[in-house]
N, C-alpha and C. Protein backbone atom coordinates (compact mmCIF):
# COMPACT_ATOMS: atom_id res chain seq x y z
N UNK A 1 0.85 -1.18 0.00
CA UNK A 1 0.00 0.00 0.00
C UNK A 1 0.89 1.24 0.00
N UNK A 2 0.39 2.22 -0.82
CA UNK A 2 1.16 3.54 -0.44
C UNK A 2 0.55 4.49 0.02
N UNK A 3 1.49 5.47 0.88
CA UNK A 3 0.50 6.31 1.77
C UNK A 3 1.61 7.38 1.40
N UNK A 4 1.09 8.81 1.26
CA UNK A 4 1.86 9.42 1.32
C UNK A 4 2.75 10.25 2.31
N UNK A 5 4.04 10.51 1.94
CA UNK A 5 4.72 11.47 3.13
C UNK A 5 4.04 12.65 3.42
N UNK A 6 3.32 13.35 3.28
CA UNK A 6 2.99 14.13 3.61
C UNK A 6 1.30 14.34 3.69
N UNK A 7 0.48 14.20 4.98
CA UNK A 7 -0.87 14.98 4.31
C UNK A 7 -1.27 15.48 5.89
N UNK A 8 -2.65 16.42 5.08
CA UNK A 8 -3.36 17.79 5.29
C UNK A 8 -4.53 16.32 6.98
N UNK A 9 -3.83 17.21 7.86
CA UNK A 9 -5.19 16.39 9.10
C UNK A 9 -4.72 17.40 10.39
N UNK A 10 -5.82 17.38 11.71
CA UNK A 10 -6.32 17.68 12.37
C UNK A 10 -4.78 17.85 13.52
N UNK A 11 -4.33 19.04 14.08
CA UNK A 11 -3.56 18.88 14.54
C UNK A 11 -4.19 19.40 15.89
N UNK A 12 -4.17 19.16 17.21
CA UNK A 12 -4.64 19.07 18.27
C UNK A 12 -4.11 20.50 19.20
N UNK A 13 -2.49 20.81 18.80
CA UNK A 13 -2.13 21.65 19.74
C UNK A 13 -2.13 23.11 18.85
N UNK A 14 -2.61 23.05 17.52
CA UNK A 14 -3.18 24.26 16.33
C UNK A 14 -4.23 24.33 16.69
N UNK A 15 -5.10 23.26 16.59
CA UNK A 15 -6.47 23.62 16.97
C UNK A 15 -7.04 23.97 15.80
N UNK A 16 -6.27 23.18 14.40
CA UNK A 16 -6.77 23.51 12.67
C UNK A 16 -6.26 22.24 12.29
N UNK A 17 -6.45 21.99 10.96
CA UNK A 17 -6.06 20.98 9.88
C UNK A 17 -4.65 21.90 9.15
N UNK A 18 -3.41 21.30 9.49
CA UNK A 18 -2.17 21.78 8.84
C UNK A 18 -1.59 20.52 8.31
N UNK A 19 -0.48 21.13 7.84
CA UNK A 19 -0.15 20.06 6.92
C UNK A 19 0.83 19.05 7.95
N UNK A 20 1.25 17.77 7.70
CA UNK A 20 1.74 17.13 9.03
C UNK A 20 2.75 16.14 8.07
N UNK A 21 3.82 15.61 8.28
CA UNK A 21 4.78 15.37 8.26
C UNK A 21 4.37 13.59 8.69
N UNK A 22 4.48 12.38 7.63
CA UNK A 22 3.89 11.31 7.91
C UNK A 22 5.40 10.45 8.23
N UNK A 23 5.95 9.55 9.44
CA UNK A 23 6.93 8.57 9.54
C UNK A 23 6.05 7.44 10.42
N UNK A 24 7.09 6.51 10.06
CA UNK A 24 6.58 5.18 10.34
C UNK A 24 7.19 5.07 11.69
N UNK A 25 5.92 4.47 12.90
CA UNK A 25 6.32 4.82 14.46
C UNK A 25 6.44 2.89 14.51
N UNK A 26 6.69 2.79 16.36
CA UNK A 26 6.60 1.53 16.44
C UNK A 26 5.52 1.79 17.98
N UNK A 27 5.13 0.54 17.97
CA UNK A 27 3.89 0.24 18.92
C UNK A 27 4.10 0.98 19.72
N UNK A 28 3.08 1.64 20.63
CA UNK A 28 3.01 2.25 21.72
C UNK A 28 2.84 1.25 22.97
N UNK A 29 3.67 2.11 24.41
CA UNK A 29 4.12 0.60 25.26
C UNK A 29 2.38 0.08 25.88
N UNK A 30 1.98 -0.79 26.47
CA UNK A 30 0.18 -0.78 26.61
C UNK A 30 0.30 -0.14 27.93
N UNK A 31 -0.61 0.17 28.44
CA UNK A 31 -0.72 0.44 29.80
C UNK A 31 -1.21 -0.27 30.99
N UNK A 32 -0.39 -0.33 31.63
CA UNK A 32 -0.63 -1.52 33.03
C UNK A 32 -1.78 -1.40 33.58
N UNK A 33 -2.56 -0.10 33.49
CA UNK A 33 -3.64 0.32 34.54
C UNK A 33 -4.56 0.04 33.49
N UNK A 34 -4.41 -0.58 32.27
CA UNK A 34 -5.55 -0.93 31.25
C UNK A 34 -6.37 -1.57 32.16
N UNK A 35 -8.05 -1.85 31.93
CA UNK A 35 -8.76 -2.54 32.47
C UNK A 35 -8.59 -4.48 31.67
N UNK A 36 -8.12 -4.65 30.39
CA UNK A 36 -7.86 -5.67 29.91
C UNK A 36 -6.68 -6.29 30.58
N UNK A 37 -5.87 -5.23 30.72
CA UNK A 37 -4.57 -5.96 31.06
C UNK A 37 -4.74 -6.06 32.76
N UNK A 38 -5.32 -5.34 33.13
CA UNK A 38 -5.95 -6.26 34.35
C UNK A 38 -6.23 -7.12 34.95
N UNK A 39 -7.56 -7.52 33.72
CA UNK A 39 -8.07 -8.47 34.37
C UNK A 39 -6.95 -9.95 33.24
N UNK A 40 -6.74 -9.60 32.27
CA UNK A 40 -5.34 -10.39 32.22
C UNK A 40 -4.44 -10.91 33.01
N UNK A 41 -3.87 -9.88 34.16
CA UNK A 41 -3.15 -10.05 35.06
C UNK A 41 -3.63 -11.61 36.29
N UNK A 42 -4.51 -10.91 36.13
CA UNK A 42 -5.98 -11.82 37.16
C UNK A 42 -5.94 -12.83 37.08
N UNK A 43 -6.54 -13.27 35.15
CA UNK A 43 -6.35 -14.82 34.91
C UNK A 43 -5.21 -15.43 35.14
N UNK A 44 -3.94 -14.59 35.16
CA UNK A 44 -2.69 -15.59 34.99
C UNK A 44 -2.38 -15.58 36.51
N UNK A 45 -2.64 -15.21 37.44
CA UNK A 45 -1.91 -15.17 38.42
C UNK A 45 -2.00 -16.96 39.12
N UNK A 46 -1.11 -16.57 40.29
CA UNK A 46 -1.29 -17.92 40.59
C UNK A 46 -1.07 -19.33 39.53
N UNK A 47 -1.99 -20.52 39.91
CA UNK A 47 -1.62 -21.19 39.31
C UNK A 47 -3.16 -21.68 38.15
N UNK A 48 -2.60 -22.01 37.47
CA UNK A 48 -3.41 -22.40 36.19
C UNK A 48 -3.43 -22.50 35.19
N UNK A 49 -2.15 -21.54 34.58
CA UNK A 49 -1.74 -21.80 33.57
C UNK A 49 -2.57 -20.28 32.50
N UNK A 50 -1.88 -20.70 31.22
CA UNK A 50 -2.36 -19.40 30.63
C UNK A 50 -4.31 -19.25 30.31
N UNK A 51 -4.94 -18.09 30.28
CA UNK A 51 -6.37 -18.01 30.26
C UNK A 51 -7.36 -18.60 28.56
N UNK A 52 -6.31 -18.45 27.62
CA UNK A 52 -6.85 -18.62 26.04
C UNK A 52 -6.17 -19.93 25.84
N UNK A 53 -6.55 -20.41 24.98
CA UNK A 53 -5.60 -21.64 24.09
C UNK A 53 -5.11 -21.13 23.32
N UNK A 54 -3.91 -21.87 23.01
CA UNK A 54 -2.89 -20.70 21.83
C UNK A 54 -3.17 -21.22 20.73
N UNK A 55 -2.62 -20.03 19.91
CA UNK A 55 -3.08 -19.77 18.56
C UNK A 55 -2.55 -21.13 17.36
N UNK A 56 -3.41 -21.55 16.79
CA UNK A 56 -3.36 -22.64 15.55
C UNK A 56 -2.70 -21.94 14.73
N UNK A 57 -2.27 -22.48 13.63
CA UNK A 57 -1.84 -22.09 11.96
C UNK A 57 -0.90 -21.12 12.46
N UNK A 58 -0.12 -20.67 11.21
CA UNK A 58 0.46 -19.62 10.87
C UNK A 58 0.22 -17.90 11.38
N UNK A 59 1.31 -17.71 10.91
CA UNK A 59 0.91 -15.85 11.66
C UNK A 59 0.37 -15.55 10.78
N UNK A 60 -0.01 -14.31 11.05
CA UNK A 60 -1.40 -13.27 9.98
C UNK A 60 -0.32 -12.86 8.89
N UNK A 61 -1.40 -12.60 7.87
CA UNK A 61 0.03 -12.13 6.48
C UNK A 61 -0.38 -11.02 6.74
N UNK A 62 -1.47 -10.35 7.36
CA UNK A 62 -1.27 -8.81 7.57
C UNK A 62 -0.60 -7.93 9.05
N UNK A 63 -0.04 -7.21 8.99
CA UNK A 63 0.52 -6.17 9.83
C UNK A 63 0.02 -5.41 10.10
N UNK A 64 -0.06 -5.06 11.71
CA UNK A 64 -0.28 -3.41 12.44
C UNK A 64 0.41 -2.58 11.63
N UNK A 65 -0.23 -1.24 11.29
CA UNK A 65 0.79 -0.36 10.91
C UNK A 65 0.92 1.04 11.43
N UNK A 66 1.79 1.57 12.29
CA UNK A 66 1.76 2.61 13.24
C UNK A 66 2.55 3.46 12.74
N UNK A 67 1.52 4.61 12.78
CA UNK A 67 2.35 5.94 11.57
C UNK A 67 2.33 6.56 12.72
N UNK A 68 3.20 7.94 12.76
CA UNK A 68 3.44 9.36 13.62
C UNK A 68 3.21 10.91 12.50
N UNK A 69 2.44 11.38 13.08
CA UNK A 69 1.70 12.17 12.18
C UNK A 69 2.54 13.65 13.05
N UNK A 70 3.49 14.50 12.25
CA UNK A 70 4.32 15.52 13.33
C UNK A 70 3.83 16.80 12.44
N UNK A 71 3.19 17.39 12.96
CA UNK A 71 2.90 19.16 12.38
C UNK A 71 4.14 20.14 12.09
N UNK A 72 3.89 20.06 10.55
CA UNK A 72 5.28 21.09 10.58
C UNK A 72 5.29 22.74 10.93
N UNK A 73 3.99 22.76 11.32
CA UNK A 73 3.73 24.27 11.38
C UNK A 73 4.42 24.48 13.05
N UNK A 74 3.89 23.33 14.43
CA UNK A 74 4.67 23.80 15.75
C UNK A 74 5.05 22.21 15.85
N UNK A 75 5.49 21.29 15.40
CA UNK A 75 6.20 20.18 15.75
C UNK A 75 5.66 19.25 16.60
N UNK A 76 4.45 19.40 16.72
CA UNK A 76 3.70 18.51 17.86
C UNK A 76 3.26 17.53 16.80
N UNK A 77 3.61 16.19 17.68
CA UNK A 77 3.54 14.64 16.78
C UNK A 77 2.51 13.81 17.54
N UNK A 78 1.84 13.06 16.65
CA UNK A 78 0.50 12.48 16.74
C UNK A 78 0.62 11.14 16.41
N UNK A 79 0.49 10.27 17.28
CA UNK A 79 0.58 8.53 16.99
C UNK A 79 -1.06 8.26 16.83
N UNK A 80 -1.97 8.24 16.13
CA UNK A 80 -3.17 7.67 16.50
C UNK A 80 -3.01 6.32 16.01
N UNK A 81 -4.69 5.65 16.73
CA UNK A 81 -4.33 4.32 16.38
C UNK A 81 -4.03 3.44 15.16
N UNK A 82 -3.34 2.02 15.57
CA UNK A 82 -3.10 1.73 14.21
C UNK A 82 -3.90 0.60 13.11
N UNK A 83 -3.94 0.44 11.98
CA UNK A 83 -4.52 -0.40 10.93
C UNK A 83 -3.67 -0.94 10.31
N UNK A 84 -4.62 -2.97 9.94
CA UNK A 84 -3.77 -3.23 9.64
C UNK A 84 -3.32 -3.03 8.15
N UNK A 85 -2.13 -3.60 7.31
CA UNK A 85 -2.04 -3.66 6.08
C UNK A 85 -0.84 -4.27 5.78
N UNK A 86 -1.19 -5.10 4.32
CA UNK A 86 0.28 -6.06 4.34
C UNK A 86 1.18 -5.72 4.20
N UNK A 87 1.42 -4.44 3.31
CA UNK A 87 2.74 -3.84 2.85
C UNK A 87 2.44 -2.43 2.95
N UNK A 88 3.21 -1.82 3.63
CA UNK A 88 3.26 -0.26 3.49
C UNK A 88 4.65 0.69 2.85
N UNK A 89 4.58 1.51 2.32
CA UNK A 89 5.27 2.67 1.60
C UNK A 89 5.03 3.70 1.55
N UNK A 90 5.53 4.94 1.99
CA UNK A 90 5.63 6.28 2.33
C UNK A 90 5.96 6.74 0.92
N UNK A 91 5.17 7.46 -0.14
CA UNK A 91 5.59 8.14 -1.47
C UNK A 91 5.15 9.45 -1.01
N UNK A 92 6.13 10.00 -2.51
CA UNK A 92 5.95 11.69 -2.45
C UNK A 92 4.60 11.61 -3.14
N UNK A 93 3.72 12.50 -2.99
CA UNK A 93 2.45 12.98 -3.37
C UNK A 93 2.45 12.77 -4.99
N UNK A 94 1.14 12.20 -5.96
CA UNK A 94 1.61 12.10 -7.08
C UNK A 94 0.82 13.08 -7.78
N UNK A 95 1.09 14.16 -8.60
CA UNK A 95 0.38 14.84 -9.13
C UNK A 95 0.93 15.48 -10.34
């Protein structure tokens, strides 16, 4: 898939749509105080062993893909969440 280096979205600390500066991020760390990872914590504790049965077949042929979206107008950078896709590429705009 190609996405371009550069596009026009919602910058939070403008408080407008500027133009934003697109690089490829890596996962964000999860948070301990999640309510999933919680009650995650929960199932595994003690003894019993893990809460799911593990996974059959092969890994997924598709990928998370976690972009960082950085405003070039005041430099404030934006991880929102990510989607998946099998192949990604950053091109210059085609026009």
């Amino acid at each position: 898939m190609h996405y371009p280096k550069t596009v026009s979205t919602y910058c939070p600390k403008c408080r407008t749509h500027t133009a934003h500066e697109v690089e490829k991020g890596k996962k964000r760390p999860a948070s301990e105080l999640a309510w999933g990872q919680r009650r995650f914590r929960r199932a595994t504790r003690g003894y019993g062993g893990f809460p799911r049965p593990k996974p059959e077949g092969r890994a997924k042929a598709v990928r998370r893909v976690y972009l960082k979206y950085r405003c070039k107008k005041c430099k404030y950078t934006v991880q929102p969440a990510s989607w998946r896709a099998s192949q990604l590429e950053l091109v210059e705009k085609h026009g």
